[in-house]
Protein backbone atom coordinates (compact mmCIF):
# COMPACT_ATOMS: atom_id res chain seq x y z
CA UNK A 1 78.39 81.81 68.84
CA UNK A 2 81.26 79.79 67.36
CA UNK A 3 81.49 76.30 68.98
CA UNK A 4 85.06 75.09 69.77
CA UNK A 5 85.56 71.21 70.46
CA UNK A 6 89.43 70.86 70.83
CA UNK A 7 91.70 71.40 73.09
CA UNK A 8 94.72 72.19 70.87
CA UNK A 9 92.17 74.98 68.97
CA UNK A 10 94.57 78.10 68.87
CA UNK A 11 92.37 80.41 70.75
CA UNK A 12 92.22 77.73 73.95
CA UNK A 13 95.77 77.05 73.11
CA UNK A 14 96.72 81.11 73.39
CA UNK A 15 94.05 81.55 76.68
CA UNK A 16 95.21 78.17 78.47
CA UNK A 17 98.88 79.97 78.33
CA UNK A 18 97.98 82.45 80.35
CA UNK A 19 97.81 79.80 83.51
CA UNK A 20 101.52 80.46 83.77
CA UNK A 21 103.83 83.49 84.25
CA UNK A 22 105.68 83.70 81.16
CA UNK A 23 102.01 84.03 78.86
CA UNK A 24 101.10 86.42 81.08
CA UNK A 25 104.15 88.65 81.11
CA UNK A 26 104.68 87.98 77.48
CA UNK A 27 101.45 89.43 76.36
CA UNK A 28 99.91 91.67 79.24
CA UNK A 29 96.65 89.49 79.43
CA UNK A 30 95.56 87.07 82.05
CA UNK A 31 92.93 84.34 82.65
CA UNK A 32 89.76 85.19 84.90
CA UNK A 33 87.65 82.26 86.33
CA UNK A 34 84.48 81.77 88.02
CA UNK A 35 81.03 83.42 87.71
CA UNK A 36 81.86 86.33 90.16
CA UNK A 37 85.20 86.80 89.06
CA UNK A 38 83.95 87.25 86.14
CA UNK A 39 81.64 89.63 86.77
CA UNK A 40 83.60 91.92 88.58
CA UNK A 41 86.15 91.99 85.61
CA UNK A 42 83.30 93.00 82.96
CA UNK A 43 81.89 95.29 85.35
CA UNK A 44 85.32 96.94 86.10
CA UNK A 45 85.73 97.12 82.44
CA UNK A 46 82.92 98.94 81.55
CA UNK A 47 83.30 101.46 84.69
CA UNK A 48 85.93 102.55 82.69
CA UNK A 49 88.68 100.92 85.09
CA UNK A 50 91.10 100.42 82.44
CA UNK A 51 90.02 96.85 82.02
CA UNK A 52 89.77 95.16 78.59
CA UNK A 53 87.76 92.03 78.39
CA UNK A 54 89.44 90.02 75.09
CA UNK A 55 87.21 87.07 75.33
CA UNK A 56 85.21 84.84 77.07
CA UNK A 57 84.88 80.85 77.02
CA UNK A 58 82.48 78.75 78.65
CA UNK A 59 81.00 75.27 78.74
CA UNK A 60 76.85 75.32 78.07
CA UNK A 61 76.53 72.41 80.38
CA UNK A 62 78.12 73.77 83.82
CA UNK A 63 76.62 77.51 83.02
CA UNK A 64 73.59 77.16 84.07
CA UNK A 65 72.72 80.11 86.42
CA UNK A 66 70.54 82.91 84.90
CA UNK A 67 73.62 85.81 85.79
CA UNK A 68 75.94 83.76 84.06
CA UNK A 69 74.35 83.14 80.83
CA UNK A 70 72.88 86.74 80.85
CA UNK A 71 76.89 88.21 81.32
CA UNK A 72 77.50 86.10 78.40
CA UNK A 73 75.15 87.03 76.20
CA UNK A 74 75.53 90.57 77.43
CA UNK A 75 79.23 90.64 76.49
CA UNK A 76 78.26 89.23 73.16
CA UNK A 77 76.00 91.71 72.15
CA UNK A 78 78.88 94.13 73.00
CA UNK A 79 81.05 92.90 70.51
CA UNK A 80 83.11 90.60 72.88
CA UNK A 81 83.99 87.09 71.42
CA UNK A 82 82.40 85.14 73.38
CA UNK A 83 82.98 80.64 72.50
CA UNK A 84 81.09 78.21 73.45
CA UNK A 85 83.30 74.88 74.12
CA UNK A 86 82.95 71.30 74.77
CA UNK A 87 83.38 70.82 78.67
CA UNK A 88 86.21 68.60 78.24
CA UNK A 89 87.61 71.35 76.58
CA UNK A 90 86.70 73.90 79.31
CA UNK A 91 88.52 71.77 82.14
CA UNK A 92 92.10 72.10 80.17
CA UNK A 93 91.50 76.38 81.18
CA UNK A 94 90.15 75.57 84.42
CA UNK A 95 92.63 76.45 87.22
CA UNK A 96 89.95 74.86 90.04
CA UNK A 97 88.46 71.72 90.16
CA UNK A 98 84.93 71.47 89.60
CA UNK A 99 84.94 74.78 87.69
CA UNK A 100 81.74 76.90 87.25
CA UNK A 101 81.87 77.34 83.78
CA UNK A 102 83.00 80.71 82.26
CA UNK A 103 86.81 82.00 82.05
CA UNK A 104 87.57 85.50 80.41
CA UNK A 105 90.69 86.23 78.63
CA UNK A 106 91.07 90.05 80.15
CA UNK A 107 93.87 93.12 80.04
CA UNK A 108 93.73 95.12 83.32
CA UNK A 109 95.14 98.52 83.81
CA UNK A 110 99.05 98.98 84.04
CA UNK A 111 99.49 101.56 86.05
CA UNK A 112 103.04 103.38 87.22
CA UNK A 113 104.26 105.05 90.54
CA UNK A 114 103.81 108.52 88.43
CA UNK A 115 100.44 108.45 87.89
CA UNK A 116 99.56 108.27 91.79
CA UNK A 117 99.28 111.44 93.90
CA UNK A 118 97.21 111.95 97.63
CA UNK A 119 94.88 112.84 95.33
CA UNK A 120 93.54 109.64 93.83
CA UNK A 121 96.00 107.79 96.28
CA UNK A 122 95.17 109.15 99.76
CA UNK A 123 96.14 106.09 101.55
CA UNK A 124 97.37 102.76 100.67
CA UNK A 125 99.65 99.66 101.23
CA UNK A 126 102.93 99.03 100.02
CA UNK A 127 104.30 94.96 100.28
CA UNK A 128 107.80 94.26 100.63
CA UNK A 129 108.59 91.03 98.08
CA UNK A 130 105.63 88.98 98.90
CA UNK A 131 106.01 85.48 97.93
CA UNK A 132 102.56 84.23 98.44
CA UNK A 133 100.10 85.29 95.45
CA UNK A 134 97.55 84.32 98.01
CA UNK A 135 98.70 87.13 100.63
CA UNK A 136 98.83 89.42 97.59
CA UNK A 137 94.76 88.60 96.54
CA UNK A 138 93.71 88.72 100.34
CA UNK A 139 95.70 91.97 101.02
CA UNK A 140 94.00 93.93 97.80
CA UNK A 141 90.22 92.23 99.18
CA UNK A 142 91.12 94.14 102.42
CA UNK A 143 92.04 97.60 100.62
CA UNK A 144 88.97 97.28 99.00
CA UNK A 145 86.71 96.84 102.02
CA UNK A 146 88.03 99.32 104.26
CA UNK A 147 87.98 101.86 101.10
CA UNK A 148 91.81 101.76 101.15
CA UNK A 149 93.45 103.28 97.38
CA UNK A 150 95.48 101.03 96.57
CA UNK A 151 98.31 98.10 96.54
CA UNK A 152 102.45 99.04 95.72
CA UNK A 153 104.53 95.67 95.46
CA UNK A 154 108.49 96.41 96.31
CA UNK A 155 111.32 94.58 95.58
CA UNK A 156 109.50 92.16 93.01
CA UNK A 157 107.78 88.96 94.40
CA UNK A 158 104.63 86.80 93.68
CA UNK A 159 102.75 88.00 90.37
CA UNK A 160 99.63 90.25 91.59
CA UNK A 161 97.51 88.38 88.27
CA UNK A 162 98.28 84.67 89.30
CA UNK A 163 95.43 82.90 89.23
CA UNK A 164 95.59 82.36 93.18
CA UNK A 165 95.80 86.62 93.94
CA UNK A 166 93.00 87.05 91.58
CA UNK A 167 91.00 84.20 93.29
CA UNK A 168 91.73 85.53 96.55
CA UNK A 169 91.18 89.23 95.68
CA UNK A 170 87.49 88.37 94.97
CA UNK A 171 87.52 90.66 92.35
CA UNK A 172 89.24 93.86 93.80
CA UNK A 173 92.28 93.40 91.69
CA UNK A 174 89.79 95.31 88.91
CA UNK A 175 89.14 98.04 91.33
CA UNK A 176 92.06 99.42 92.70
CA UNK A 177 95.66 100.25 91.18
CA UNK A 178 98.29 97.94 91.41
CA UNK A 179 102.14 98.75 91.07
CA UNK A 180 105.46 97.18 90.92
CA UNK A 181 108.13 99.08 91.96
CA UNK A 182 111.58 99.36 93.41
CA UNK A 183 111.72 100.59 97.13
CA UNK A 184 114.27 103.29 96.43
CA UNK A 185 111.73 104.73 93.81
CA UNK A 186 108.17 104.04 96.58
CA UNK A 187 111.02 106.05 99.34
CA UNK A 188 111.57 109.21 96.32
CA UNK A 189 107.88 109.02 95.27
CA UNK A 190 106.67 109.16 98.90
CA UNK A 191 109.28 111.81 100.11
CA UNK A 192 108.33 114.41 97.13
CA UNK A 193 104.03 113.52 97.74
CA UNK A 194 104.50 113.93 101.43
CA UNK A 195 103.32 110.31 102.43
CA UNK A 196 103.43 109.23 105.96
CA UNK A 197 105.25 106.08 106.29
CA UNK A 198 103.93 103.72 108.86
CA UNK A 199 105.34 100.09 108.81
CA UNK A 200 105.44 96.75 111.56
CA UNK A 201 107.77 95.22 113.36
CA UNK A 202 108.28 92.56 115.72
CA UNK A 203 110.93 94.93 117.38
CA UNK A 204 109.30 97.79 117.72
CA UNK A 205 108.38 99.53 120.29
CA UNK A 206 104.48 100.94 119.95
CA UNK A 207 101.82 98.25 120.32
CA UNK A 208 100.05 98.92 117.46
CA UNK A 209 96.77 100.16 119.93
CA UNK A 210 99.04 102.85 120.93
CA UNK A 211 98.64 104.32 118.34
CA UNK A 212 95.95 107.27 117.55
CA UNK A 213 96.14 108.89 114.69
CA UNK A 214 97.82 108.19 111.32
CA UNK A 215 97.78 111.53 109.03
CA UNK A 216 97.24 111.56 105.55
CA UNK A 217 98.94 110.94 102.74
CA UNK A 218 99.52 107.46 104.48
CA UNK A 219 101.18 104.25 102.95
CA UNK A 220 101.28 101.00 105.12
CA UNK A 221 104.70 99.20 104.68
CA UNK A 222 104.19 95.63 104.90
CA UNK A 223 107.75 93.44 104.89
CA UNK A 224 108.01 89.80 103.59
CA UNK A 225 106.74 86.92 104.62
CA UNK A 226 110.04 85.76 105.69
CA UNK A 227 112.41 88.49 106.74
CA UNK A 228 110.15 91.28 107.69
CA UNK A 229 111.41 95.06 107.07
CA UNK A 230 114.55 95.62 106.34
CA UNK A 231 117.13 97.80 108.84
CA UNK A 232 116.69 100.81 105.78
CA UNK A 233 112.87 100.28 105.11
CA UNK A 234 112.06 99.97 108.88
CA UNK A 235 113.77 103.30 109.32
CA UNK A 236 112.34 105.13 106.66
CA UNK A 237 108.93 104.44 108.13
CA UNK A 238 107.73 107.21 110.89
CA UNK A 239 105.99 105.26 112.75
CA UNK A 240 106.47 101.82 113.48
CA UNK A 241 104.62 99.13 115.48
CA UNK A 242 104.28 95.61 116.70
CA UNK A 243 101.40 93.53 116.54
CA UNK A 244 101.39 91.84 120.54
CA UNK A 245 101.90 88.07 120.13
CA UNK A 246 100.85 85.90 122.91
CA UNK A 247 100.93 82.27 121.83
CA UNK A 248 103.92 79.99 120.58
CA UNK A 249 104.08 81.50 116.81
CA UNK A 250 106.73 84.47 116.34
CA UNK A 251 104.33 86.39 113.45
CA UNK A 252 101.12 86.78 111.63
CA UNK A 253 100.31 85.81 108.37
CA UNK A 254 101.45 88.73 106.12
CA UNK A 255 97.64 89.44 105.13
CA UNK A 256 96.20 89.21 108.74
CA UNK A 257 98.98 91.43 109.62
CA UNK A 258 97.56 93.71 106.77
CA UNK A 259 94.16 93.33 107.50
CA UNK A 260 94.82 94.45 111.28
CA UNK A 261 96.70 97.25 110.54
CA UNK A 262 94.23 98.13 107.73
CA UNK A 263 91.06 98.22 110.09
CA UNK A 264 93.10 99.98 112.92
CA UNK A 265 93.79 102.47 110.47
CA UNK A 266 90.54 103.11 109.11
CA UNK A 267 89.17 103.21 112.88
CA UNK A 268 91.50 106.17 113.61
CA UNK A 269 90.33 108.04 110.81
CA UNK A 270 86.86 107.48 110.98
CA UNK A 271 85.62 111.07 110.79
CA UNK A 272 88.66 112.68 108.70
């Protein structure tokens, strides 16, 4: 495997861009880091998920672990390029301190509005303009544990590939589609598929554990972190509860709220 010792080497040059927005966007790739992370992208990719793994780049003296060094040499023998670099090299890609080791250079799936139906999209989650990449990782974890399809993002927002969401997503961003769209197109798409809107507010008036059954197709409207639905996407929703609040704060955390609703959800429909 080629050896790369500096920093300013055009391949770390062209991967360490990808830390920020604009590489990203400009070139549809993105930087994965951390053994499991990883992992989960390679695996994804060769599920046939849609993922592309460009590259990988890691530093002989923090890989140490048996998995690691066997992904590596796995990908190689695949055909991947896979670099071997100086670790003072490796900590200019790192996003974390004390990094593990291994980043991957990797394209995941686009996928549009029109290529999701009830029936590879039965039920999922659709985020009004979430700022917090965080929230966005976290939210897509919880999709994947409760076997949810899917995450929509409305109304633009925090990239769903910033280092942070990917982090956070502990790999599910691989697993599950992910689309940006406008909430007058989500409102068209869901009205011609027959999705059942269901959505939060602090105003409403259903506790949440009022509720008993939520038919499928389903998509959970989630609004920002800051103002919540709007007037027009609160009543486009069918259903729409509050989550009780009994201390000081006014709100949950976007992704509790999420994960709540999520696991309410899937205990109504246990048995459908």
């Amino acid at each position: 495997m080629e050896r790369i010792t500096s920093p300013n080497n055009p391949k770390i040059k062209q991967a360490r861009s990808l830390r920020q927005s604009k590489g990203r966007k400009q070139s549809g790739l993105l930087l994965v880091e951390g053994i499991h992370h990883v992992g989960e992208a390679v695996a994804a990719a060769r599920q046939g998920r849609g993922v592309r793994i460009h590259s990988i780049f890691f530093s002989p003296e923090r890989l140490k672990g048996d998995y690691a060094r066997e992904l590596v040499e796995s990908e190689a023998g695949r055909g991947t390029p896979c670099y071997a670099v100086f670790d003072r090299v490796f900590e200019t890609l790192a996003d974390k301190d004390n990094p593990q080791g291994i980043v991957a250079v990797a394209q995941p799936r686009r996928w549009s509005l029109e290529e999701l139906d009830p029936a590879n999209f039965p039920w999922g989650v659709a985020l009004v303009a979430p700022q917090d990449p965080g929230n966005i990782g976290t939210a897509l974890r919880t999709i994947d544990a409760v076997g949810c399809s899917g995450l929509l993002l409305l109304e633009g927002g925090a990239d769903p590939y910033h280092p942070t969401s990917l982090r956070a997503s502990m790999g599910a961003a691989f697993w599950h589609p992910i689309v940006e769209t406008s909430f007058a197109r989500f409102r068209q798409w869901a009205g011609e598929h027959g999705y059942h809107l269901v959505g939060t507010s602090a105003h409403a008036e259903m506790d949440y554990r009022q509720a008993t059954a939520y038919p499928r197709p389903l998509c959970l409207l989630m609004g920002s972190e800051q103002k919540g639905l709007s007037a027009e996407q609160a009543a486009a929703c069918e259903l729409l509860l509050r989550l009780p609040m009994g201390g000081r704060v006014s709100s949950l955390n976007l992704a509790v709220a999420t994960g709540v609703m999520l696991y309410a959800i899937l205990e109504a429909g246990r048995g459908i």
